[in-house]
C-alpha atoms as a PDB file:
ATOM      1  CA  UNK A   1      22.867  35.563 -23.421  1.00  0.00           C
ATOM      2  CA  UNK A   2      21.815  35.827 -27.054  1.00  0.00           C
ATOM      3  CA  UNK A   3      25.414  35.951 -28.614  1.00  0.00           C
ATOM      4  CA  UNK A   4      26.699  33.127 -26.170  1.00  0.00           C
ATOM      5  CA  UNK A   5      24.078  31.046 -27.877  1.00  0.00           C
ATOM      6  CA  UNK A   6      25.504  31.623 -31.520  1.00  0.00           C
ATOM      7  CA  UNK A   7      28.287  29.650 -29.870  1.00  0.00           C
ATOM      8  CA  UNK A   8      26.791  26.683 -28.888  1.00  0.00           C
ATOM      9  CA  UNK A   9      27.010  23.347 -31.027  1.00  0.00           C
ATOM     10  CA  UNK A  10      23.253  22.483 -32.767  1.00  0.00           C
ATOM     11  CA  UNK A  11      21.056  20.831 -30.765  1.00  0.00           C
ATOM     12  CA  UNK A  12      22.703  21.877 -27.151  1.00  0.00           C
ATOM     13  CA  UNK A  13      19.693  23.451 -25.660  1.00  0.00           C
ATOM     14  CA  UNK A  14      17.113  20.957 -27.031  1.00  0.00           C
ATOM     15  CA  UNK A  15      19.352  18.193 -25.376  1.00  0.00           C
ATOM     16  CA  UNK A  16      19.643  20.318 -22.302  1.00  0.00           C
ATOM     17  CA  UNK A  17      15.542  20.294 -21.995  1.00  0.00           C
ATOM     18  CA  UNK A  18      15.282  17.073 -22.960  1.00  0.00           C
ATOM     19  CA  UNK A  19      18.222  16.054 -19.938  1.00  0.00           C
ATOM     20  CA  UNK A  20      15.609  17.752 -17.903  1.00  0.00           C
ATOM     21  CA  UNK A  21      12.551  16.338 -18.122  1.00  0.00           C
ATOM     22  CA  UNK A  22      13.928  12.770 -17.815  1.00  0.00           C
ATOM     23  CA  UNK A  23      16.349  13.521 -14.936  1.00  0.00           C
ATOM     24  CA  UNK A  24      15.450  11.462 -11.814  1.00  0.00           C
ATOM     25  CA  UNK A  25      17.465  10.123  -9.361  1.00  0.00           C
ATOM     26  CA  UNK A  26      19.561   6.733  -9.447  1.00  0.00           C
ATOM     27  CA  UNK A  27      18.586   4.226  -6.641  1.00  0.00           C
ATOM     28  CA  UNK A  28      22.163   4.117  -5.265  1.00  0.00           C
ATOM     29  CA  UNK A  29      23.125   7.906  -5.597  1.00  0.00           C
ATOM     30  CA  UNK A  30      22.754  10.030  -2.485  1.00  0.00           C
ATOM     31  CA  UNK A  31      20.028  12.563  -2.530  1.00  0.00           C
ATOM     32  CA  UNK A  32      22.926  15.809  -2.079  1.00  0.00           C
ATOM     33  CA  UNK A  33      24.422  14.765  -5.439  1.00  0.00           C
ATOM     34  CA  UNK A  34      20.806  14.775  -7.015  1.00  0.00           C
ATOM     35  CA  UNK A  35      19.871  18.044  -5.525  1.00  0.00           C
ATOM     36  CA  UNK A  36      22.674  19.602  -6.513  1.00  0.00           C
ATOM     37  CA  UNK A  37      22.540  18.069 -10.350  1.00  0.00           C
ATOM     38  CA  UNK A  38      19.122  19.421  -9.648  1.00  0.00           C
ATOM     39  CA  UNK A  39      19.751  22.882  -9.169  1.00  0.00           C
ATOM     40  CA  UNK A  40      22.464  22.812 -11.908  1.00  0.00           C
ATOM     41  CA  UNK A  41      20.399  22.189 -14.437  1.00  0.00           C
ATOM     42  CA  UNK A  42      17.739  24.391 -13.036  1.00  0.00           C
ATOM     43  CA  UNK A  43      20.302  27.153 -13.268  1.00  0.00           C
ATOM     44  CA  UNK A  44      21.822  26.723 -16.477  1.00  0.00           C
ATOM     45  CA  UNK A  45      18.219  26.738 -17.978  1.00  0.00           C
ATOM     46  CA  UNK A  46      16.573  29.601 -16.043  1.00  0.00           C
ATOM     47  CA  UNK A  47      14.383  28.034 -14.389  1.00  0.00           C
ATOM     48  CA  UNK A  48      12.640  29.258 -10.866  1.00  0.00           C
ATOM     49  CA  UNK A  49      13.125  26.106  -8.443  1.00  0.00           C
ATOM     50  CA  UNK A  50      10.767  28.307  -5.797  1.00  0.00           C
ATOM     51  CA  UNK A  51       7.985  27.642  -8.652  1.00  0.00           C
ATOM     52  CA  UNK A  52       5.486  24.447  -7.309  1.00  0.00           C
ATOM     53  CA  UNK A  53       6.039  22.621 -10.708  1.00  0.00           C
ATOM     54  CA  UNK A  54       9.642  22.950 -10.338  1.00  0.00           C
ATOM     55  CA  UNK A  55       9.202  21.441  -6.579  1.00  0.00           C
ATOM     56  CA  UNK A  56       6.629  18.760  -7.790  1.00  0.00           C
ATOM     57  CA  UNK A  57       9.524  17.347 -10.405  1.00  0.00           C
ATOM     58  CA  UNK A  58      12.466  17.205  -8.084  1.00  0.00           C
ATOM     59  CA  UNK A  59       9.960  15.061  -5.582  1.00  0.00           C
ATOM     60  CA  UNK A  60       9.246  13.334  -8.614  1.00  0.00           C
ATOM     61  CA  UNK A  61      12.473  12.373  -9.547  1.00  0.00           C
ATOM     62  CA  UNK A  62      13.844  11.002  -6.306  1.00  0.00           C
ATOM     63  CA  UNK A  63      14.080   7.214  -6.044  1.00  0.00           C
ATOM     64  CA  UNK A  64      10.421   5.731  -5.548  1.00  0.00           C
ATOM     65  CA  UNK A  65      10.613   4.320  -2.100  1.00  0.00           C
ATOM     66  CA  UNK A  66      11.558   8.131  -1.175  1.00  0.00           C
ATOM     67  CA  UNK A  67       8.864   9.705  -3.350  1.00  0.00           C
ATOM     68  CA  UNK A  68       6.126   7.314  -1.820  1.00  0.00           C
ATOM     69  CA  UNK A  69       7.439   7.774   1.710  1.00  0.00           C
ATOM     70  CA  UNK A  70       7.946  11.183   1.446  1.00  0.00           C
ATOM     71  CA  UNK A  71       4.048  12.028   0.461  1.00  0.00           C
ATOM     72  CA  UNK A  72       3.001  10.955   4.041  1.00  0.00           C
ATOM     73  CA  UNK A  73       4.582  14.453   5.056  1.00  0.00           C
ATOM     74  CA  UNK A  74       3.309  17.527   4.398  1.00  0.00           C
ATOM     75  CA  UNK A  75       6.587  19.315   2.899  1.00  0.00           C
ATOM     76  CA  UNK A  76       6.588  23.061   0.886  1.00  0.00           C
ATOM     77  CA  UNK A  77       9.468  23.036  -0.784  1.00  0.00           C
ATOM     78  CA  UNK A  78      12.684  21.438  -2.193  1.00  0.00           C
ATOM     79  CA  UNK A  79      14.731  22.173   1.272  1.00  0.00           C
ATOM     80  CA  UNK A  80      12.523  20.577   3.264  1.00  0.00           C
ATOM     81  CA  UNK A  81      12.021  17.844   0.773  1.00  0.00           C
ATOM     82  CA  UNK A  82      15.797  17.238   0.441  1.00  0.00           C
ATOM     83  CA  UNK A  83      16.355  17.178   4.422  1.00  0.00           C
ATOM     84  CA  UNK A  84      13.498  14.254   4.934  1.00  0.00           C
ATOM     85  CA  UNK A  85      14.869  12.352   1.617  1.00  0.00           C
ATOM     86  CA  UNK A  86      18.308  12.374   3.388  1.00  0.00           C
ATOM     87  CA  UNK A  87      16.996  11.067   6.188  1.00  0.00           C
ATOM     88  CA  UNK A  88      15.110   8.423   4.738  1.00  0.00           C
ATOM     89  CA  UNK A  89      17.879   7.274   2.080  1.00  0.00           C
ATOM     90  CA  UNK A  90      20.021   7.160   6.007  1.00  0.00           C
ATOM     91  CA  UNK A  91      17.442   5.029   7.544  1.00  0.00           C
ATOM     92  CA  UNK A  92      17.203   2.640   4.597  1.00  0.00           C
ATOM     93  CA  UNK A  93      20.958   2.197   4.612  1.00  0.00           C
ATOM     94  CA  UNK A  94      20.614   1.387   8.470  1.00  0.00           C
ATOM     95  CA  UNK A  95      17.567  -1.098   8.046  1.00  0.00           C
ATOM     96  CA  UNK A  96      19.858  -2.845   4.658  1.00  0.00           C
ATOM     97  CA  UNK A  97      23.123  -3.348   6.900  1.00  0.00           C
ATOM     98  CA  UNK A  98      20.404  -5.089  10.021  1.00  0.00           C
ATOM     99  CA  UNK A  99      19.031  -7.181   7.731  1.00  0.00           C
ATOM    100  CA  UNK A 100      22.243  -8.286   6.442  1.00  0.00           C
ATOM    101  CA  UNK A 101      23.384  -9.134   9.998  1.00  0.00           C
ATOM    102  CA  UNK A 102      20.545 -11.374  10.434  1.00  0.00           C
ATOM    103  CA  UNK A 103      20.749 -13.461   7.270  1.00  0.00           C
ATOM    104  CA  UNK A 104      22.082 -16.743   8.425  1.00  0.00           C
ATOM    105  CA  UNK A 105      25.792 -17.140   6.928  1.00  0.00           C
ATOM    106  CA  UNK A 106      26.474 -20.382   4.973  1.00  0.00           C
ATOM    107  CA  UNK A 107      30.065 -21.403   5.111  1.00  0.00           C
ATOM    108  CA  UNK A 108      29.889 -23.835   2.529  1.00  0.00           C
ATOM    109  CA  UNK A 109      29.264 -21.168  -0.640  1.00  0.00           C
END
């Protein structure tokens, strides 16, 4: 590991960190593409995602109406975190689409 580091531009792994503790999930991106982002940059920086900080940021970093939903279930770790966020990002796409159907169209926009 040591000499691939002599290779990398100046900078690289302090912009890696940094890309870390600011990395949260975007409001329209699915929860699978954040996990898996997740456990990229987990990887590439050595970092134990079984550890309970590790598991206390990814909650953290999922869109806020999952994070605040999410804490009314008791849930160990990120598997079981990423298998109720999926299911609530699915639900909120299913309540969005019935609300659209009963908004009133106006034909004259």
């Amino acid at each position: 590991m040591l000499s691939r580091k002599q290779f990398y531009p100046i900078g690289y792994e302090d912009e890696r960190w940094y890309k870390w503790q600011h990395f949260k999930q975007r409001f329209e991106h699915p929860v699978q593409e954040y996990t898996t982002k997740f456990h990229n940059q987990a990887m590439v920086l050595d970092i134990d995602v079984n550890d309970y900080d590790v598991f206390v940021k990814y909650t953290g970093g999922l869109a806020d109406y999952i994070w605040k939903e999410l804490k009314l279930f008791i849930v160990d770790t990120i598997e079981e975190a990423t298998m109720k966020a999926i299911a609530m990002k699915a639900k909120n796409k299913r309540t969005d689409k019935k609300d659209d159907r009963s908004k009133p169209i106006n034909k004259n926009d």
